[in-house]
C-alpha atoms as a PDB file:
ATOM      1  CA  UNK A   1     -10.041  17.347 -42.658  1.00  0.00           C
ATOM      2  CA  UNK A   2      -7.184  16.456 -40.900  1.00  0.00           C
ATOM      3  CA  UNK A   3      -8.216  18.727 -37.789  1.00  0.00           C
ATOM      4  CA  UNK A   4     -10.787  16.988 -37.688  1.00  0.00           C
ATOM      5  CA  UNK A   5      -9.184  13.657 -36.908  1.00  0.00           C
ATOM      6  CA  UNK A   6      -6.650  15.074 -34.740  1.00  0.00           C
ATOM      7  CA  UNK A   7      -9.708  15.926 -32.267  1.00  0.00           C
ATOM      8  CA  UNK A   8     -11.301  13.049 -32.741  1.00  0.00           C
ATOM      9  CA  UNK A   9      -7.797  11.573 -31.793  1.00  0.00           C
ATOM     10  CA  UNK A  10      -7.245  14.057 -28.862  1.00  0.00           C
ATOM     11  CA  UNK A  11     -11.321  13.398 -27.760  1.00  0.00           C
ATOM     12  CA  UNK A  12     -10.414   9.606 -27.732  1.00  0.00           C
ATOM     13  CA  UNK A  13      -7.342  10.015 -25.774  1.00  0.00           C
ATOM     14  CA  UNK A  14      -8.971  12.300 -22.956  1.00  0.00           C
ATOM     15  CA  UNK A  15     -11.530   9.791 -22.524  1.00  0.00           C
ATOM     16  CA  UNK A  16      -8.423   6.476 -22.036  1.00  0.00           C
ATOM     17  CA  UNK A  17      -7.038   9.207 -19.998  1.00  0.00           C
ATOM     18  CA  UNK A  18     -10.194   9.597 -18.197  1.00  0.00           C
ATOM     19  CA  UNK A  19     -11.420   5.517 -17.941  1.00  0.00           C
ATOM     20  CA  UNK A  20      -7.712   4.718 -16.662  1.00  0.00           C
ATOM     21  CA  UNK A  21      -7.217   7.840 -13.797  1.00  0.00           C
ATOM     22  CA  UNK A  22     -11.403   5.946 -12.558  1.00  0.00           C
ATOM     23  CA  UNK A  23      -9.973   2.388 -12.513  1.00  0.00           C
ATOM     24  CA  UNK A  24      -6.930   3.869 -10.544  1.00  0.00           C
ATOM     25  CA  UNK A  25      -9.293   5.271  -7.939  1.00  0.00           C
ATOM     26  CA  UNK A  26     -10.997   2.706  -7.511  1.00  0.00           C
ATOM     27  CA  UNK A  27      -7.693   0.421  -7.479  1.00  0.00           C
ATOM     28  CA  UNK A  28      -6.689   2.475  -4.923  1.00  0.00           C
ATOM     29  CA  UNK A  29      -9.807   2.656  -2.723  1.00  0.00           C
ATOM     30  CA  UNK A  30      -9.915  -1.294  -2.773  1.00  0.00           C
ATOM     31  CA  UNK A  31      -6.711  -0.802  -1.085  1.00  0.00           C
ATOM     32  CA  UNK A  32      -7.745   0.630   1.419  1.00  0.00           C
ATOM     33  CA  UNK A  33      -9.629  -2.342   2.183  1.00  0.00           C
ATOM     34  CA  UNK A  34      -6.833  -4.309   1.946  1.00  0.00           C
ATOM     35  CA  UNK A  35      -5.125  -5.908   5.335  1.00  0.00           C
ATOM     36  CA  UNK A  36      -1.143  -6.887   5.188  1.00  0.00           C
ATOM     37  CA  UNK A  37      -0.147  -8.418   8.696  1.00  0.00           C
ATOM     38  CA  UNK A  38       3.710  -9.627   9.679  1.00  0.00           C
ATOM     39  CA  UNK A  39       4.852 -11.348  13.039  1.00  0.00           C
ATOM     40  CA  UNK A  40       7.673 -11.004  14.862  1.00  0.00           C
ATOM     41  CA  UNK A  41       9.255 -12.363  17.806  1.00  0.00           C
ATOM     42  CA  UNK A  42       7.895 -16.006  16.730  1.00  0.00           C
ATOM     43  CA  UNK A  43       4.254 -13.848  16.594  1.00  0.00           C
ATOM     44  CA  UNK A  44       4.222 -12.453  20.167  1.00  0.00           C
ATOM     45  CA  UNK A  45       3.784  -9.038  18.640  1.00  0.00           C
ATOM     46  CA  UNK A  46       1.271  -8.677  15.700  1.00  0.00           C
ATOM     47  CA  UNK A  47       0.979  -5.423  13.321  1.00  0.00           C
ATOM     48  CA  UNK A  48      -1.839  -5.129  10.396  1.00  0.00           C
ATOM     49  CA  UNK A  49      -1.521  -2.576   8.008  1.00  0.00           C
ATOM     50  CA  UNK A  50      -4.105  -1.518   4.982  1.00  0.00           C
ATOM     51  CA  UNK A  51      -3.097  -1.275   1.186  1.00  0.00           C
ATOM     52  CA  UNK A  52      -2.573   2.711   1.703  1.00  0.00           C
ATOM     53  CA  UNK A  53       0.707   1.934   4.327  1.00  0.00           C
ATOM     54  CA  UNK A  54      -1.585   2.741   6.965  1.00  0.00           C
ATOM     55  CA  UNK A  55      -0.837   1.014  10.567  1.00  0.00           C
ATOM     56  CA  UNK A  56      -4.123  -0.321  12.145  1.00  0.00           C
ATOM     57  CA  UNK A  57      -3.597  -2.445  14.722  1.00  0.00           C
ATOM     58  CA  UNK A  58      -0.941  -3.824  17.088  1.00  0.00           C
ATOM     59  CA  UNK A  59      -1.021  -6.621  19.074  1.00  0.00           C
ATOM     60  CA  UNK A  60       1.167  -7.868  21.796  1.00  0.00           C
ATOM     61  CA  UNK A  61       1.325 -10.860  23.733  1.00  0.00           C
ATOM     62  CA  UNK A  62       1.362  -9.954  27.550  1.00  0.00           C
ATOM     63  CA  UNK A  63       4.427 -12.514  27.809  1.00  0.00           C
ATOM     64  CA  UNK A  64       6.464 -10.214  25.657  1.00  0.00           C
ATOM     65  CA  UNK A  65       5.997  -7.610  27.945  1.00  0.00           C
ATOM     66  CA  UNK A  66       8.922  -7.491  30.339  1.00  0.00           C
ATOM     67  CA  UNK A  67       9.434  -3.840  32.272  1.00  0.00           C
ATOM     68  CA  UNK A  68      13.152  -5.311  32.510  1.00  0.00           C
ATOM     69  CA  UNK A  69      13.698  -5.339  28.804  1.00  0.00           C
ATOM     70  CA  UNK A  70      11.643  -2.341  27.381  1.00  0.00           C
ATOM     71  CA  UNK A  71      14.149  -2.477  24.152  1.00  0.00           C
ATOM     72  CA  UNK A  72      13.437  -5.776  23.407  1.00  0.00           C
ATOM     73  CA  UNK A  73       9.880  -4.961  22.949  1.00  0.00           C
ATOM     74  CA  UNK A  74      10.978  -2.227  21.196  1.00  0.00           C
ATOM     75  CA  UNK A  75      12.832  -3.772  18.788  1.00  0.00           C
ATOM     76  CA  UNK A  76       9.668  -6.145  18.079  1.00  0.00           C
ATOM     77  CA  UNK A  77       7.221  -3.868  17.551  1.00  0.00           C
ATOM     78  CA  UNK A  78       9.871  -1.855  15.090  1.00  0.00           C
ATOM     79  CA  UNK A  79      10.266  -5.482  13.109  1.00  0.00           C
ATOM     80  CA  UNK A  80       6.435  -6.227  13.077  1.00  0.00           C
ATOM     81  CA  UNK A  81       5.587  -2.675  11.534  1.00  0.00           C
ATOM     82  CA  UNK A  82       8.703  -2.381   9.154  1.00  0.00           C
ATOM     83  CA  UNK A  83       7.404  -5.696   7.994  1.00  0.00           C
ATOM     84  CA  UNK A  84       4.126  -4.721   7.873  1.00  0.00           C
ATOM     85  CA  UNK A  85       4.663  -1.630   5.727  1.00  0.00           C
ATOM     86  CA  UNK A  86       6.852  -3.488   3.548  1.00  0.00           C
ATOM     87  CA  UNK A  87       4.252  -5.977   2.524  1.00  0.00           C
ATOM     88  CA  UNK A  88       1.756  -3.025   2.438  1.00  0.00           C
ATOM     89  CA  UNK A  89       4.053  -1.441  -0.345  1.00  0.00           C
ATOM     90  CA  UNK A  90       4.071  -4.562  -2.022  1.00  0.00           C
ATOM     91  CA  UNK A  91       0.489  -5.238  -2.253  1.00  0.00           C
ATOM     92  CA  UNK A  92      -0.131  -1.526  -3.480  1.00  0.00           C
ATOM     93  CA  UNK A  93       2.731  -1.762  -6.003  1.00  0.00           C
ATOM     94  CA  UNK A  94       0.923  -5.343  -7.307  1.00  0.00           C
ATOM     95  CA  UNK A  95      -2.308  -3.804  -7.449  1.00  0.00           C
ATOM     96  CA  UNK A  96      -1.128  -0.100  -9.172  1.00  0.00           C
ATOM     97  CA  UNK A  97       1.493  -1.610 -11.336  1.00  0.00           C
ATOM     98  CA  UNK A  98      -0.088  -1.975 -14.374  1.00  0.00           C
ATOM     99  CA  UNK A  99      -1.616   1.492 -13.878  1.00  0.00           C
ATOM    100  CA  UNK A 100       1.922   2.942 -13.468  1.00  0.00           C
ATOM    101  CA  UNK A 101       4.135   0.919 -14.909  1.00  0.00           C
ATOM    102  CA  UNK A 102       7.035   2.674 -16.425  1.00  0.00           C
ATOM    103  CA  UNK A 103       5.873   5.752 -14.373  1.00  0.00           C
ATOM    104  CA  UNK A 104       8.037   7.421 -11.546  1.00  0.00           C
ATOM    105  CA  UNK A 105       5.042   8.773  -9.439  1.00  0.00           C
ATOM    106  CA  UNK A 106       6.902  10.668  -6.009  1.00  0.00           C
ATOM    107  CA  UNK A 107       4.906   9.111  -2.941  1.00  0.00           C
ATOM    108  CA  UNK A 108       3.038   6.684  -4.241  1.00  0.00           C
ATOM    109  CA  UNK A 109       5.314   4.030  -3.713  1.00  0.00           C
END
């Protein structure tokens, strides 16, 4: 008898297992949808990032762009992406928490 309930146990577990690793997918493919964006420079240069720390787009204000002072723009672009990313970590670490929480998955954060 007790085998019994210890498959009925291990059936019900597989299927948690199984409803939790689909509402992690699809978690994660919202993310994708997802758009982070950070500023720097007082917003001359723009970078948007999805929920999956994916850069998409960059945008620069042409008054930025000095050929004198190639490091300053640079340095810009370096804040507006680090930023970007950042907030992009965030978002998938709000989203994913609950799925993970308490879980040291390498790479996913």
């Amino acid at each position: 008898m007790r085998r019994w309930s210890m498959n009925g146990n291990l059936q019900k577990m597989m299927k948690q297992a199984q409803k939790l690793q689909r509402q992690m997918l699809e978690a994660q493919e919202a993310l994708a949808e997802e758009r982070v964006e950070a500023t720097s420079g007082g917003g001359m240069v723009k970078a948007v990032a999805d929920g999956q720390q994916n850069i998409l787009e960059i945008k620069i204000d042409p008054q930025v762009v000095d050929p004198e002072d190639v490091e300053m723009l640079e340095d810009l672009v370096l804040a507006a992406v680090t930023e970007a990313l950042r907030r992009s970590r965030e978002l998938a670490e709000e989203r994913l928490g609950a799925f993970t929480k308490g879980l040291k998955i390498p790479g996913l954060f």
